[in-house]
N, C-alpha and C. Protein backbone atom coordinates (compact mmCIF):
# COMPACT_ATOMS: atom_id res chain seq x y z
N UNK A 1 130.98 16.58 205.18
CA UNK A 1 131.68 15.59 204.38
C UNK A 1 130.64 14.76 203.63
N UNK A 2 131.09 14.25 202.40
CA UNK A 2 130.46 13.69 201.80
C UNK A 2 131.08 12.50 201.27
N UNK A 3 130.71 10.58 201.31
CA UNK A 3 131.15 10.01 200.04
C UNK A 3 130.30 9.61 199.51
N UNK A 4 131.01 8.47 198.58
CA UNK A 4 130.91 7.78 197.58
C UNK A 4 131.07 6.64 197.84
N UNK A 5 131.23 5.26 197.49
CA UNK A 5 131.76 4.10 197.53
C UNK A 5 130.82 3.20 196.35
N UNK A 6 131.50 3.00 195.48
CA UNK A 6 131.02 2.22 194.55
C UNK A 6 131.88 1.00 194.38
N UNK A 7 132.17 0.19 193.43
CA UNK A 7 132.15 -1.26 193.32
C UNK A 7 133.75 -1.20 193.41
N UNK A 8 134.06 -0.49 192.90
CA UNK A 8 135.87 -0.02 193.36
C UNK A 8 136.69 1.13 192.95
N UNK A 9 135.85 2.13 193.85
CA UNK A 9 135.97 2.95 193.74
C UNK A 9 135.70 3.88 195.03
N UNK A 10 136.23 5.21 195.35
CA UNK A 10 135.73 5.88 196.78
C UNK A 10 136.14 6.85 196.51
N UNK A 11 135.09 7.78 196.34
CA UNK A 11 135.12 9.28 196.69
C UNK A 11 134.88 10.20 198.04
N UNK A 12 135.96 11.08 198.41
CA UNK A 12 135.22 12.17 199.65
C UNK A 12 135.22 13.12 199.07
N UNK A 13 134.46 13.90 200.03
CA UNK A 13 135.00 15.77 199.74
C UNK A 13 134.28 16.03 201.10
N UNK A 14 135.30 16.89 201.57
CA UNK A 14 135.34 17.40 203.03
C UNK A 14 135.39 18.93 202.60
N UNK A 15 134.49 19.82 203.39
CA UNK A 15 133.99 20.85 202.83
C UNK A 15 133.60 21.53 204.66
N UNK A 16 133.45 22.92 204.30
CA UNK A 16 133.18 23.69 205.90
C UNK A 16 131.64 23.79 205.18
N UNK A 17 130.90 24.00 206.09
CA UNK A 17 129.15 24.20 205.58
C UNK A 17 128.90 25.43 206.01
N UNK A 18 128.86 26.97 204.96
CA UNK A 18 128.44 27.91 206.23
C UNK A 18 126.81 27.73 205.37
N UNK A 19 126.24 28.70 206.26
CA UNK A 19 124.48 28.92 206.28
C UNK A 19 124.24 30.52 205.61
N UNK A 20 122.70 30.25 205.35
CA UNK A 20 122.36 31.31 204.60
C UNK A 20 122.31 32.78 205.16
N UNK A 21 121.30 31.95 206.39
CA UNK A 21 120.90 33.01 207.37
C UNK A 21 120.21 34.41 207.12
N UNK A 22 119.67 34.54 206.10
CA UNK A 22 119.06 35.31 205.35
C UNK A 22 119.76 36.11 204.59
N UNK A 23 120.83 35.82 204.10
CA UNK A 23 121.91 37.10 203.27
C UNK A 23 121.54 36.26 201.49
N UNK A 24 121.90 37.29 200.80
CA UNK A 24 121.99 36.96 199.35
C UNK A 24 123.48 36.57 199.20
N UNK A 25 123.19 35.20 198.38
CA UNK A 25 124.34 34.54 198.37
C UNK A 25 125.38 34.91 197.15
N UNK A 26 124.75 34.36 196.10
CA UNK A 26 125.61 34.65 195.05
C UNK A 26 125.89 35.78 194.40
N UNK A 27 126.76 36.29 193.70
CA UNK A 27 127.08 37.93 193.43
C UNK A 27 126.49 38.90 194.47
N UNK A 28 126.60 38.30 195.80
CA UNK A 28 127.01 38.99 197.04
C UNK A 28 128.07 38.76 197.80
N UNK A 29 127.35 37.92 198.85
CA UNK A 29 128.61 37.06 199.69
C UNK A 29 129.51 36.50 199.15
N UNK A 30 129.20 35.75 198.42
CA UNK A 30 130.35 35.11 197.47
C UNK A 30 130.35 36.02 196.10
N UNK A 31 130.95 36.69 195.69
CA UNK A 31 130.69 37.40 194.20
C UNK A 31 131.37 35.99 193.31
N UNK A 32 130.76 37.05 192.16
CA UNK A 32 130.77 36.33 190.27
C UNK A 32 132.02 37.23 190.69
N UNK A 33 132.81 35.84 189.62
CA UNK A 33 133.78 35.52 188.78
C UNK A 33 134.89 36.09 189.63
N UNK A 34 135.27 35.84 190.78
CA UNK A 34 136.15 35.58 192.09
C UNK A 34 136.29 34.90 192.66
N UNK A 35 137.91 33.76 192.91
CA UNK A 35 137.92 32.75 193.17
C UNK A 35 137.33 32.82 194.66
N UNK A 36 136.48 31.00 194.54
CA UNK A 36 135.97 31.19 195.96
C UNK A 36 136.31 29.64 196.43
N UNK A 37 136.65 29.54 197.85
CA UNK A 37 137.36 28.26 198.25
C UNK A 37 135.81 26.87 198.35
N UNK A 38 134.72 27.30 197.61
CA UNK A 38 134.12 26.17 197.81
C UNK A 38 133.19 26.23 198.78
N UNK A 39 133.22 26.76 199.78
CA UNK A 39 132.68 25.80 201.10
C UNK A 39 133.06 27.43 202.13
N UNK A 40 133.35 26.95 203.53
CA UNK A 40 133.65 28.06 204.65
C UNK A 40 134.87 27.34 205.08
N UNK A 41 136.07 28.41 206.15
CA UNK A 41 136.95 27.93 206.51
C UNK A 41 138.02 27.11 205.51
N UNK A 42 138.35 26.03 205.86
CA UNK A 42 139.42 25.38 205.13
C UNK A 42 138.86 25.16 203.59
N UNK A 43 139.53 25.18 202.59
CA UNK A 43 139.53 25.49 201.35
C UNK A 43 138.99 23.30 201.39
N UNK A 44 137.86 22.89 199.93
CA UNK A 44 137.04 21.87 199.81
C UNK A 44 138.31 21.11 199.75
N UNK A 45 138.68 19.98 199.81
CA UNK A 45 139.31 18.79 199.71
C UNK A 45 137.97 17.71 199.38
N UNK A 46 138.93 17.16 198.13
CA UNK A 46 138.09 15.99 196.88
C UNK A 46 139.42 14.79 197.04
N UNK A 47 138.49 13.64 197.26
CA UNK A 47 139.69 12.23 197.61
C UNK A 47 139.13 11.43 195.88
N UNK A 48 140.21 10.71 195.52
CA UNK A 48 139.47 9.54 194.27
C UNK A 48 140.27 8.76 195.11
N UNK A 49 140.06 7.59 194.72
CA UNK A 49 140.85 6.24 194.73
C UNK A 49 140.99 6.01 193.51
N UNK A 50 140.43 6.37 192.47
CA UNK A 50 140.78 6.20 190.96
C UNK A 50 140.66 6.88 190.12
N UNK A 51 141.54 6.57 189.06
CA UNK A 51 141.57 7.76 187.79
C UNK A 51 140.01 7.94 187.67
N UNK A 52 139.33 9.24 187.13
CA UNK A 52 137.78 9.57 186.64
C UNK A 52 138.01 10.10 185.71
N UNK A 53 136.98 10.60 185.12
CA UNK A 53 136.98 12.05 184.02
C UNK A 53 135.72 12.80 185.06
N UNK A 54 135.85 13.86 184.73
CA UNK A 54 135.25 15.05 184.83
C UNK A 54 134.96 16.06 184.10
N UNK A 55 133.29 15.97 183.33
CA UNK A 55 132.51 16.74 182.13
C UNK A 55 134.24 16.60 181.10
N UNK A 56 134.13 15.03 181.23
CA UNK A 56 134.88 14.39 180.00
C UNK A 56 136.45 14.80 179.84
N UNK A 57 137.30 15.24 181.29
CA UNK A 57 138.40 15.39 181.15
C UNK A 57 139.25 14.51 182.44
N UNK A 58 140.34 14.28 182.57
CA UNK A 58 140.80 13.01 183.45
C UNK A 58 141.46 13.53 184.21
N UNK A 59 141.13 12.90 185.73
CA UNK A 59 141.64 13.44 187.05
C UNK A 59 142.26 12.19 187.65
N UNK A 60 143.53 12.56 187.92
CA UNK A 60 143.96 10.73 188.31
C UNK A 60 143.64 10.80 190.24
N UNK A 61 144.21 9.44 190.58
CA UNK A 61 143.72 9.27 191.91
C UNK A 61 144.84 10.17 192.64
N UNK A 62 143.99 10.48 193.69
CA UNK A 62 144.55 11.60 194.72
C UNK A 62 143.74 12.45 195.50
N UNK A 63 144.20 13.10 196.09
CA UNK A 63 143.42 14.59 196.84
C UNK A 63 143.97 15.88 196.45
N UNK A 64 143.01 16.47 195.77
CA UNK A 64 143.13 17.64 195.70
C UNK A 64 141.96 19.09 196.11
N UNK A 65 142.53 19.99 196.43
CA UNK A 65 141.82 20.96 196.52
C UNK A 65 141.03 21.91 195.70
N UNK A 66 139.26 22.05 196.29
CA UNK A 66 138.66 22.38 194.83
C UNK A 66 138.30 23.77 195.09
N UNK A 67 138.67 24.82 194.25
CA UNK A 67 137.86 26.22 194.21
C UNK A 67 136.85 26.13 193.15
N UNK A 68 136.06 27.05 193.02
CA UNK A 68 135.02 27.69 191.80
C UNK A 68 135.28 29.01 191.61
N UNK A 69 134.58 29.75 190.69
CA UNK A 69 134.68 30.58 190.23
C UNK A 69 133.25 30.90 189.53
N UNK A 70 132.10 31.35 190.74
CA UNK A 70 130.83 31.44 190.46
C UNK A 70 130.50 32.27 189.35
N UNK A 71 129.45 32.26 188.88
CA UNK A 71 128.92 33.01 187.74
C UNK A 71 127.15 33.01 188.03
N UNK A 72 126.57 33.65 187.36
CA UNK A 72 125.04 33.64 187.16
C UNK A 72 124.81 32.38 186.62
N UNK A 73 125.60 32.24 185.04
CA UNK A 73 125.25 30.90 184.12
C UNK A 73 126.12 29.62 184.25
N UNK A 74 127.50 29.99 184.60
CA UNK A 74 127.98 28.90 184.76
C UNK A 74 129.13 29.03 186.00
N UNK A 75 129.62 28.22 186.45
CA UNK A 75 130.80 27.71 187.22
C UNK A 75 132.15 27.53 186.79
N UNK A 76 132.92 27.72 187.35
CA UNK A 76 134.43 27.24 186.57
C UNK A 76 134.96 26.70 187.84
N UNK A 77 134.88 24.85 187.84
CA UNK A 77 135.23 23.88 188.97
C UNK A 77 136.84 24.05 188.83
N UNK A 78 137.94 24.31 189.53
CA UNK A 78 139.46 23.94 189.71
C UNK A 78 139.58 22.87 190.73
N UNK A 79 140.71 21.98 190.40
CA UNK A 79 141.15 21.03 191.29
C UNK A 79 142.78 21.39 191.43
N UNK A 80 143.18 21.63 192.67
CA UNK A 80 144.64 22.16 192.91
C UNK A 80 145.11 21.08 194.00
N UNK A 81 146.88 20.83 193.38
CA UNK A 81 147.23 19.88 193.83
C UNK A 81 148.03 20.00 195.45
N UNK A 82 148.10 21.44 195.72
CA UNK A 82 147.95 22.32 197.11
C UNK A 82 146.89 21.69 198.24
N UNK A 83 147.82 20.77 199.17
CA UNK A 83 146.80 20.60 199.98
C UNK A 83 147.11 21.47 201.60
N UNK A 84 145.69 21.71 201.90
CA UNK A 84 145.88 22.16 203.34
C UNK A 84 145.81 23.71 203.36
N UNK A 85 144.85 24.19 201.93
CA UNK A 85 144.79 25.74 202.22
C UNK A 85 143.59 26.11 203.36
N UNK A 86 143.69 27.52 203.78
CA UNK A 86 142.98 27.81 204.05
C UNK A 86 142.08 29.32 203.34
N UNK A 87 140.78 28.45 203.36
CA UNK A 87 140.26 29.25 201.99
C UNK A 87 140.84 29.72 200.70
N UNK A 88 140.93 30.60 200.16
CA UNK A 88 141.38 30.94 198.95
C UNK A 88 142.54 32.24 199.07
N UNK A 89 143.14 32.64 200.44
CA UNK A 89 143.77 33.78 199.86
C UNK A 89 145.28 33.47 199.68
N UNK A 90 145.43 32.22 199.28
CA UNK A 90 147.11 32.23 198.72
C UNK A 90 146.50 31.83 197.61
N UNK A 91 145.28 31.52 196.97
CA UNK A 91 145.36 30.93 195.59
C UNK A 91 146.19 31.36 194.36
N UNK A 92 146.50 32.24 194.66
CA UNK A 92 147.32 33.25 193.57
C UNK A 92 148.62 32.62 193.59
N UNK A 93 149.24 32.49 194.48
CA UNK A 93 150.71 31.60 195.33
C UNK A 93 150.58 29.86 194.31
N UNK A 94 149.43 29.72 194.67
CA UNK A 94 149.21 28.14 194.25
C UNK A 94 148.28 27.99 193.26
N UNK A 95 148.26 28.55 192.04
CA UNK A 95 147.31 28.71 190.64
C UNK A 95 148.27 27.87 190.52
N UNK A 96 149.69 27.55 190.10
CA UNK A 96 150.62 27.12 189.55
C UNK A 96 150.20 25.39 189.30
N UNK A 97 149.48 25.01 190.36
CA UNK A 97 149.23 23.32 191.22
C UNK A 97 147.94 23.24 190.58
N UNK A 98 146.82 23.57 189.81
CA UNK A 98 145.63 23.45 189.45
C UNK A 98 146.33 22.07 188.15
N UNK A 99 145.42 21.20 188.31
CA UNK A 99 145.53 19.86 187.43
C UNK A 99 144.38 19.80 186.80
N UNK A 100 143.38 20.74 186.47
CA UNK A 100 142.06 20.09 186.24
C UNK A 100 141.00 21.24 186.31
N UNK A 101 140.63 22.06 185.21
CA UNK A 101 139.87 23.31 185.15
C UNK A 101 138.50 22.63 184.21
N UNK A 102 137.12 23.14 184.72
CA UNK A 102 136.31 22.95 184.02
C UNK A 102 135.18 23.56 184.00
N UNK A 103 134.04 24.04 182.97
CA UNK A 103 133.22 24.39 183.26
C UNK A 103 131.42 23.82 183.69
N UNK A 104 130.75 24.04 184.36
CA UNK A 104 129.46 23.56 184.41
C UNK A 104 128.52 24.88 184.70
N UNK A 105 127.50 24.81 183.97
CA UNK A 105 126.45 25.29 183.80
C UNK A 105 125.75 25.31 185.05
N UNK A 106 124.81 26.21 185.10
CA UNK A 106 124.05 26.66 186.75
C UNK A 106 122.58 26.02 186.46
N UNK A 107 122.35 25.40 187.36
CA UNK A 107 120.91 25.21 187.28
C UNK A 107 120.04 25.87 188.44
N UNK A 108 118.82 26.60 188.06
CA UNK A 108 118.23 27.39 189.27
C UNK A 108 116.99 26.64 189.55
N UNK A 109 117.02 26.68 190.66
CA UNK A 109 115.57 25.31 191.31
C UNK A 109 114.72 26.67 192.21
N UNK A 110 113.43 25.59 192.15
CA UNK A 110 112.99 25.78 193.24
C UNK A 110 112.99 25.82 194.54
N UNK A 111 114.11 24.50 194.61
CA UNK A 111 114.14 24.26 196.20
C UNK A 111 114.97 25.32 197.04
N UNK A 112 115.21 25.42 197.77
CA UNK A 112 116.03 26.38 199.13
C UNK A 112 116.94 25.46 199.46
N UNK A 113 117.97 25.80 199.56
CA UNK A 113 119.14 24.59 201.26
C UNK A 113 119.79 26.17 201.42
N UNK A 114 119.72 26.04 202.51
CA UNK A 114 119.99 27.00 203.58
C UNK A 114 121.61 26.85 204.14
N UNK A 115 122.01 25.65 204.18
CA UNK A 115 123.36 25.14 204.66
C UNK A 115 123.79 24.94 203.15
N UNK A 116 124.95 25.08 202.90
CA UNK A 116 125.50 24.85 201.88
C UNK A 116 126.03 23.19 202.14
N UNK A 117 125.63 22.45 200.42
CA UNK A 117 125.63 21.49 200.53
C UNK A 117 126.67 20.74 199.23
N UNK A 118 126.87 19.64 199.72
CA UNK A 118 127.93 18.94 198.49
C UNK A 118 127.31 17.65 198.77
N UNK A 119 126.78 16.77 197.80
CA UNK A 119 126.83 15.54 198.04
C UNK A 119 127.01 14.75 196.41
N UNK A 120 126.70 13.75 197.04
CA UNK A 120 127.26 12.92 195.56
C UNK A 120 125.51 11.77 195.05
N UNK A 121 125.24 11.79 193.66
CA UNK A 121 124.28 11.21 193.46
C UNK A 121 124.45 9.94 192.00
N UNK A 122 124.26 9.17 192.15
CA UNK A 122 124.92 8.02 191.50
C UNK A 122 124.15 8.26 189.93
N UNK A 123 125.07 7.85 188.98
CA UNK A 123 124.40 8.16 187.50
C UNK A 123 124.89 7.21 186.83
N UNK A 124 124.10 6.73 185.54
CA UNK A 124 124.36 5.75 184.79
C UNK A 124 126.25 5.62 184.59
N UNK A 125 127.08 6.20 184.42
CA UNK A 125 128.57 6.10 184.40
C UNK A 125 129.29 6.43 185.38
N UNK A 126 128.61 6.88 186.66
CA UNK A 126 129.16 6.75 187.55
C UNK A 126 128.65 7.70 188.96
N UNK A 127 129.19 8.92 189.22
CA UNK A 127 128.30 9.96 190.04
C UNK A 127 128.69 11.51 189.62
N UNK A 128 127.57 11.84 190.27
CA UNK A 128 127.63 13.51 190.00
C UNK A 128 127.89 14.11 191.26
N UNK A 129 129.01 14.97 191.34
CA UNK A 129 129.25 15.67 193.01
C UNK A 129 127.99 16.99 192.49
N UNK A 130 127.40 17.12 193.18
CA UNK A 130 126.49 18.38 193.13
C UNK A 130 126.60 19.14 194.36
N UNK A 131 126.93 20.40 193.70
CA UNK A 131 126.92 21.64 194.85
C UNK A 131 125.34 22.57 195.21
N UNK A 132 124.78 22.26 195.83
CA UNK A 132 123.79 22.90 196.46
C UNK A 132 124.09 24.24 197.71
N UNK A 133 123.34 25.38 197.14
CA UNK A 133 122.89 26.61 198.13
C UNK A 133 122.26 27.32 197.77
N UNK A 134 121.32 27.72 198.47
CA UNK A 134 120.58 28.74 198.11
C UNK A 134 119.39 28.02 197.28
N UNK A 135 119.56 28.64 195.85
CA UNK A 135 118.05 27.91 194.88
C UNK A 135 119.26 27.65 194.04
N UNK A 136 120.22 27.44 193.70
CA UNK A 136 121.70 27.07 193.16
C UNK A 136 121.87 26.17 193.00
N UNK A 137 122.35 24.82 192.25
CA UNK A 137 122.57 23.62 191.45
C UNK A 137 123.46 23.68 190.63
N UNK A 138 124.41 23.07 191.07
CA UNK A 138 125.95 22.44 190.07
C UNK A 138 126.12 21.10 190.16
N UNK A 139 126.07 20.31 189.12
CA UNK A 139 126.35 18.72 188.88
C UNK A 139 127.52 18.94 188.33
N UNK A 140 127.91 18.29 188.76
CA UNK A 140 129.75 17.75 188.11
C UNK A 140 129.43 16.22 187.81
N UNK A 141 129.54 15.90 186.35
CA UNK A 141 129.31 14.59 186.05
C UNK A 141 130.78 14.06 185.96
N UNK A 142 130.53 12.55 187.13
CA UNK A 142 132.03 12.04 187.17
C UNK A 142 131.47 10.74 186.52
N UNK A 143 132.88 10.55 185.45
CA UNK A 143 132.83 8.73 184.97
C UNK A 143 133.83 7.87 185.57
N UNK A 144 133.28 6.66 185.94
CA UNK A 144 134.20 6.17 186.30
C UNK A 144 135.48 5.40 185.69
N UNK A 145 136.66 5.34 185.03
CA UNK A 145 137.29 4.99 184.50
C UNK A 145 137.49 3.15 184.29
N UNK A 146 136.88 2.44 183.38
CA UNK A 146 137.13 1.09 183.40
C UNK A 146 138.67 0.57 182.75
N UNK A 147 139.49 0.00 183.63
CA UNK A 147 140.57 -0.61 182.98
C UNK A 147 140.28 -1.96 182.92
């Protein structure tokens, strides 16, 4: 699990962590461009307490459930309003509930994480959920909505 808590505002995302353990991750274990529930076990759950945007599109407050849809170059983040899956094999059942499709670009690092990771890192408009595994990097830039 991961939050957030800013000045009024609170983010989670509750996520299963599996490990590398020496297997090739992406367009293996997890293949390109097949929905994948995020994480291990129970499909990612994302909390707001407030409306955001996300890479400039608007997610109001709630919990919803997040898949991807890995790629080499980029990601395709979904937020589905289906809570309580497990992993991805009814996604087909519950495409219908997606509120919120987007894309982000892959960044490839140097570093290793071995455990698959989600955390959140604070940015001039607000935070970025970043998905870490492997040598793998996804920022999701969130703004925070001022009323």
């Amino acid at each position: 699990m991961a939050t957030f808590l800013g000045e009024d505002i609170y983010l989670k995302v509750t996520y299963g962590q599996p490990n590398k353990n020496g297997r090739e991750i992406f367009g293996t274990l997890v293949p390109y461009n097949k929905i994948w529930r995020t994480g291990a076990n129970e499909a990612t759950e994302f909390t707001t307490t407030k409306d955001i945007t996300l890479n400039k599109k608007t997610l109001k407050a709630g919990t919803y459930t997040v898949f991807s849809i890995p790629d080499a170059e980029k990601w395709t983040i979904i937020f589905n309003s289906t809570l309580g899956q497990w992993g991805a094999y009814k996604y087909d059942e519950t495409k219908a509930s997606n509120v919120l499709q987007i894309e982000i670009p892959v960044e490839k690092g140097e570093d290793e994480y071995e455990g698959f990771t989600i955390q959140f890192e604070q940015s001039k408009k607000g935070a970025d959920l970043v998905i870490l595994w492997d040598k793998t990097r996804i920022a999701v830039p969130i703004t925070f909505i001022k009323k």
